[in-house]
N, C-alpha and C. Protein backbone atom coordinates (compact mmCIF):
# COMPACT_ATOMS: atom_id res chain seq x y z
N UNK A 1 41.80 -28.56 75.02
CA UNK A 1 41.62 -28.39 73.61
C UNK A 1 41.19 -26.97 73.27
N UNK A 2 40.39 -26.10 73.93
CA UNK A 2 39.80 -24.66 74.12
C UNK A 2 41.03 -24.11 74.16
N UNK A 3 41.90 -24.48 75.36
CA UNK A 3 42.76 -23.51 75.83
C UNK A 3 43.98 -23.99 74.92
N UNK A 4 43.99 -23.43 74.03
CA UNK A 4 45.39 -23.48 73.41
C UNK A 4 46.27 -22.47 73.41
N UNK A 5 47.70 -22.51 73.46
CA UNK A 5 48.46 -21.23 73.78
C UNK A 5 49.32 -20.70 72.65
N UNK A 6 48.39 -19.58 72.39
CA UNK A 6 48.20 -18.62 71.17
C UNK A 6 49.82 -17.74 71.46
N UNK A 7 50.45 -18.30 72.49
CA UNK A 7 52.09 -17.47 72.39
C UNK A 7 52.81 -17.49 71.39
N UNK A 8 53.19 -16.42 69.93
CA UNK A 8 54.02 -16.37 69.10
C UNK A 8 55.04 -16.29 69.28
N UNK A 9 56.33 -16.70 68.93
CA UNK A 9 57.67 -16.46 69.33
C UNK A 9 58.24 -15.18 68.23
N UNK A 10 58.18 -13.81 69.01
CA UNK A 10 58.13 -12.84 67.92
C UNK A 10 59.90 -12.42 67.85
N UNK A 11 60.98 -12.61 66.87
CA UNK A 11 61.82 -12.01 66.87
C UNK A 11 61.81 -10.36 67.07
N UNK A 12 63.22 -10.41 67.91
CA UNK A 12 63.25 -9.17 68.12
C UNK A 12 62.20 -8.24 68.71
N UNK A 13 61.89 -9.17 69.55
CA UNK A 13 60.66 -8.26 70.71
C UNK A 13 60.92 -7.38 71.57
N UNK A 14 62.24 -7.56 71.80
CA UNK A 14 63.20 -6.70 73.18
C UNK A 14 63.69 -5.47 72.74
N UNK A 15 63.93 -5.49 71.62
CA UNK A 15 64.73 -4.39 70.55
C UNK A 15 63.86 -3.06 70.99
N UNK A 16 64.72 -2.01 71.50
CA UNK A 16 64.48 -1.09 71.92
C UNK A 16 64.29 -0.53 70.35
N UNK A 17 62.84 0.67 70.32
CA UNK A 17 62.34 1.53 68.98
C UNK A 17 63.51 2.24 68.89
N UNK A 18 63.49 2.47 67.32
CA UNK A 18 64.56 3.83 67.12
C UNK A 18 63.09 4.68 65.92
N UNK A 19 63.24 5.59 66.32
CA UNK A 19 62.38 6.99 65.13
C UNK A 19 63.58 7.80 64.27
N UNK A 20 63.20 7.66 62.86
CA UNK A 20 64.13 8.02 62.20
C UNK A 20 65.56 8.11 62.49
N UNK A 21 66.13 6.56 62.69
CA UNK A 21 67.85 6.38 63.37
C UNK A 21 67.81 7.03 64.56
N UNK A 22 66.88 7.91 65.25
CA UNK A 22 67.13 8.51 66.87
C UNK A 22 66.75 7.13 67.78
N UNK A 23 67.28 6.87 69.00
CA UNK A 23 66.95 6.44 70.05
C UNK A 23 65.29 7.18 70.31
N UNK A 24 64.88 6.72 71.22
CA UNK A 24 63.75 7.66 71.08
C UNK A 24 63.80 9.04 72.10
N UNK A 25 64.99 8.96 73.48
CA UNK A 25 65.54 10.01 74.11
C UNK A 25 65.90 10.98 72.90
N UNK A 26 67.22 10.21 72.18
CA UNK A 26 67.30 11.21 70.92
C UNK A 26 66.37 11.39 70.10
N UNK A 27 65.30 10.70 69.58
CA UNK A 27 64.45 11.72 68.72
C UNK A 27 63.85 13.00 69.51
N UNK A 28 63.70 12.76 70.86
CA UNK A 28 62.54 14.28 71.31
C UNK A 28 63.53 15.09 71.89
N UNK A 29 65.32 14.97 72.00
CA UNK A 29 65.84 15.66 72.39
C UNK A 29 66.23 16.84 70.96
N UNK A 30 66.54 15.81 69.78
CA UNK A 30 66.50 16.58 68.55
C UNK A 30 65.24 17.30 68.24
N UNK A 31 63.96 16.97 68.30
CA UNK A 31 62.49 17.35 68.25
C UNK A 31 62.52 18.75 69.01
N UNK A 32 62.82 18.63 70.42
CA UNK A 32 62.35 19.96 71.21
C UNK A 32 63.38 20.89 70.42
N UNK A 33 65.03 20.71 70.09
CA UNK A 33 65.59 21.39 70.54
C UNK A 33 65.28 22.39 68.89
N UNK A 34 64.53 21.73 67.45
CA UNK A 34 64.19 22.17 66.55
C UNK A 34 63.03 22.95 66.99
N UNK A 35 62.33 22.50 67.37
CA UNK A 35 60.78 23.80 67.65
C UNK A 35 61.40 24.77 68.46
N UNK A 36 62.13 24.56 69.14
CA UNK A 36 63.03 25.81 69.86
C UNK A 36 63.67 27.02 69.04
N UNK A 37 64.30 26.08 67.85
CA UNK A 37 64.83 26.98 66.93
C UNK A 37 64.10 27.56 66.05
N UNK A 38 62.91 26.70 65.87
CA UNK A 38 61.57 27.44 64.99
C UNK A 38 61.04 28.84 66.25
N UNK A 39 61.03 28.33 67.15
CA UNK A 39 60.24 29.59 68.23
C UNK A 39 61.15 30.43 68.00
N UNK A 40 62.91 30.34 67.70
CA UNK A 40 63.25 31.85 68.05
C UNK A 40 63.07 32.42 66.80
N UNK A 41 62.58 32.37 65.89
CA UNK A 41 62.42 33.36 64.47
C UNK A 41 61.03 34.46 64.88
N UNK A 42 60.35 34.04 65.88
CA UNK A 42 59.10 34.40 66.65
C UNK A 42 59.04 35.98 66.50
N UNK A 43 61.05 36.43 66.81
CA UNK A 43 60.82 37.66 66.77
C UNK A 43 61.51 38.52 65.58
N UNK A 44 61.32 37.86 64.87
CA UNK A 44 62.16 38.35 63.72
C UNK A 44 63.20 37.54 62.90
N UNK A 45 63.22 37.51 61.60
CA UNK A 45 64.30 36.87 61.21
C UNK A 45 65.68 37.60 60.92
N UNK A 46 66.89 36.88 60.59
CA UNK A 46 67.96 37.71 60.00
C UNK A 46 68.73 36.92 59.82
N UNK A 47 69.80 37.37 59.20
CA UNK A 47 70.75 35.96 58.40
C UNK A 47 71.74 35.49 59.56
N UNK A 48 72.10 36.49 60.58
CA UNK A 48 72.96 36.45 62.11
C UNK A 48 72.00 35.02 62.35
N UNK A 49 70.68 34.89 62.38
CA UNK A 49 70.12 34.14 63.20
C UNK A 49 69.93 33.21 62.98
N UNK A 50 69.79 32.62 61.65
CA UNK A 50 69.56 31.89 60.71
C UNK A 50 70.85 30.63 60.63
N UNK A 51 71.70 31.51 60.67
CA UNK A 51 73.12 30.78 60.95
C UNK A 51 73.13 30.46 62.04
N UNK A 52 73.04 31.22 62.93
CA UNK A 52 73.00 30.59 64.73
C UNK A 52 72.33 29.39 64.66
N UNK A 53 70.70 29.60 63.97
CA UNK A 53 70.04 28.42 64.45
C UNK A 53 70.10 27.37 63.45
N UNK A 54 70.88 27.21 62.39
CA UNK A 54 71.38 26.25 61.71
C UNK A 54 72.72 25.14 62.42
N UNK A 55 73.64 26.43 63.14
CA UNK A 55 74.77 25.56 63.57
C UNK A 55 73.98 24.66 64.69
N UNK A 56 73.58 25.68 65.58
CA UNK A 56 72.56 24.94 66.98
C UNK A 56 71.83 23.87 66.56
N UNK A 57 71.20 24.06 64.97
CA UNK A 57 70.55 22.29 64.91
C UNK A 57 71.88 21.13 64.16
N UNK A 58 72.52 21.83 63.45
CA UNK A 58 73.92 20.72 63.15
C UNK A 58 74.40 20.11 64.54
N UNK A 59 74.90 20.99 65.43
CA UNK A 59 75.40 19.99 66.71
C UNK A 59 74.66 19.14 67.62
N UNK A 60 73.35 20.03 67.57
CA UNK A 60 72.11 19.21 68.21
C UNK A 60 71.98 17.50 67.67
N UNK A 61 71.48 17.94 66.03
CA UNK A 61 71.32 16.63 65.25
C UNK A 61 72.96 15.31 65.09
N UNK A 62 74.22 16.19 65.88
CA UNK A 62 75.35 15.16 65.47
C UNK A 62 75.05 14.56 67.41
N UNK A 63 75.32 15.23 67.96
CA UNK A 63 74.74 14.84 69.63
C UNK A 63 74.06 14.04 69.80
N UNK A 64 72.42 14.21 68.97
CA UNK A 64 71.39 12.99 69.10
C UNK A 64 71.33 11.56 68.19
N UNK A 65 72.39 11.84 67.45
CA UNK A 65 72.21 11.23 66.34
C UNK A 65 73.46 9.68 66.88
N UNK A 66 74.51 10.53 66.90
CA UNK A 66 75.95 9.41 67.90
C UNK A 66 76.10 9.44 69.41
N UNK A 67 75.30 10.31 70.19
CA UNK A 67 76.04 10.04 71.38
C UNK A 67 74.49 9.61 72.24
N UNK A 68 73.24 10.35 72.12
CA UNK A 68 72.84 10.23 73.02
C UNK A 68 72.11 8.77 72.23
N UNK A 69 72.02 8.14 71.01
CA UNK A 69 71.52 7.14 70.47
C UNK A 69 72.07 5.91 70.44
N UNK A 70 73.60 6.41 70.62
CA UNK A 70 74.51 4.98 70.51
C UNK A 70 74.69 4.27 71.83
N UNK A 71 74.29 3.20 72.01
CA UNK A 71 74.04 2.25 72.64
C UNK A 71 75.45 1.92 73.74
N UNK A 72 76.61 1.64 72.97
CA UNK A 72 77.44 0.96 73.92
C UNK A 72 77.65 2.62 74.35
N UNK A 73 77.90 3.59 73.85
CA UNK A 73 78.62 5.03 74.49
C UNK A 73 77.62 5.06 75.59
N UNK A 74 76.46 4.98 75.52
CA UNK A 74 75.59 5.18 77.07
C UNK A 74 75.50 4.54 77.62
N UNK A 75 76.04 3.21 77.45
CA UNK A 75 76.69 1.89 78.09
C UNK A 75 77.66 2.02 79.11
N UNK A 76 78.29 2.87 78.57
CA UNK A 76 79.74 3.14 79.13
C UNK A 76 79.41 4.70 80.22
N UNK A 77 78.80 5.76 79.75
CA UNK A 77 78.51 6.62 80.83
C UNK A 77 77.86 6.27 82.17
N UNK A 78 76.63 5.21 81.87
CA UNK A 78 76.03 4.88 83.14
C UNK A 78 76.08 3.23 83.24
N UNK A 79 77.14 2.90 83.83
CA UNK A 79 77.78 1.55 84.11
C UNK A 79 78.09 1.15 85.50
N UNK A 80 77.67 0.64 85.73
CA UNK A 80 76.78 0.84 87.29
C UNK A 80 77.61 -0.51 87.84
N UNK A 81 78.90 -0.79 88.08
CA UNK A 81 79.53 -2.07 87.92
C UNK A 81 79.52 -2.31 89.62
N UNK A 82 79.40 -3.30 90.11
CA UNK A 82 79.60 -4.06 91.63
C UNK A 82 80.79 -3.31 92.21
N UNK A 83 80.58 -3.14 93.34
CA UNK A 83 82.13 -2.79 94.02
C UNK A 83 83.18 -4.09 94.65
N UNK A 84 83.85 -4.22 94.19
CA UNK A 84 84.81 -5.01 94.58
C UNK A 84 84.65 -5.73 96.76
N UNK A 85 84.64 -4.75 97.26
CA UNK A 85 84.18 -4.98 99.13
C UNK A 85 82.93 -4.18 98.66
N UNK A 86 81.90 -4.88 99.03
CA UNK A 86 80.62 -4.90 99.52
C UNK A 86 80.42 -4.26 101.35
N UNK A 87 81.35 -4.51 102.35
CA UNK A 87 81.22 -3.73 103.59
C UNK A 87 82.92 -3.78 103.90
N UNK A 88 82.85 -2.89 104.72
CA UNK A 88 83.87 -2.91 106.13
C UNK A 88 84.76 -3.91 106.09
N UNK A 89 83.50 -5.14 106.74
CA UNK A 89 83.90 -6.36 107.26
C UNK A 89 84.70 -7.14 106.58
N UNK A 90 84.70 -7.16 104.80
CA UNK A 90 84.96 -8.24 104.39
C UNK A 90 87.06 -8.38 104.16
């Protein structure tokens, strides 16, 4: 009667986090690769650079956003499937 079992059945418990639509690989891969682009103004700004580090966060943010976040595509890169003969012998 003490011991009662306080186990909730919580939907969606397994559900891997996403941070702002990133995976969370992709949020800190988009994260570093922006403070990166904030560090290079470190030595100066200019409009050459400005553009550089605008395109560098456009491809960054389309990269983290569809490839390294989307689920079946990294499904499909690391797919680790049985080999058909297991030894030699069979």
């Amino acid at each position: 009667m003490f011991f009662k079992n306080n186990m909730k059945n919580y939907k969606k418990i397994r559900q891997k986090p996403y941070i702002y639509g990133f995976s969370v690989v992709g949020f800190f891969t988009f994260a570093i690769g922006g403070i990166a682009g904030l560090i290079s103004f470190m030595g100066g700004i200019s409009i050459t650079k400005v553009i550089v580090v605008l395109i560098f966060l456009g491809v960054l943010f389309l990269v983290s956003k569809y490839v390294i976040s989307d689920k079946e595509r990294i499904a499909k890169f690391f797919d680790n499937k049985l080999p058909k003969k297991y030894s030699e012998y069979e």
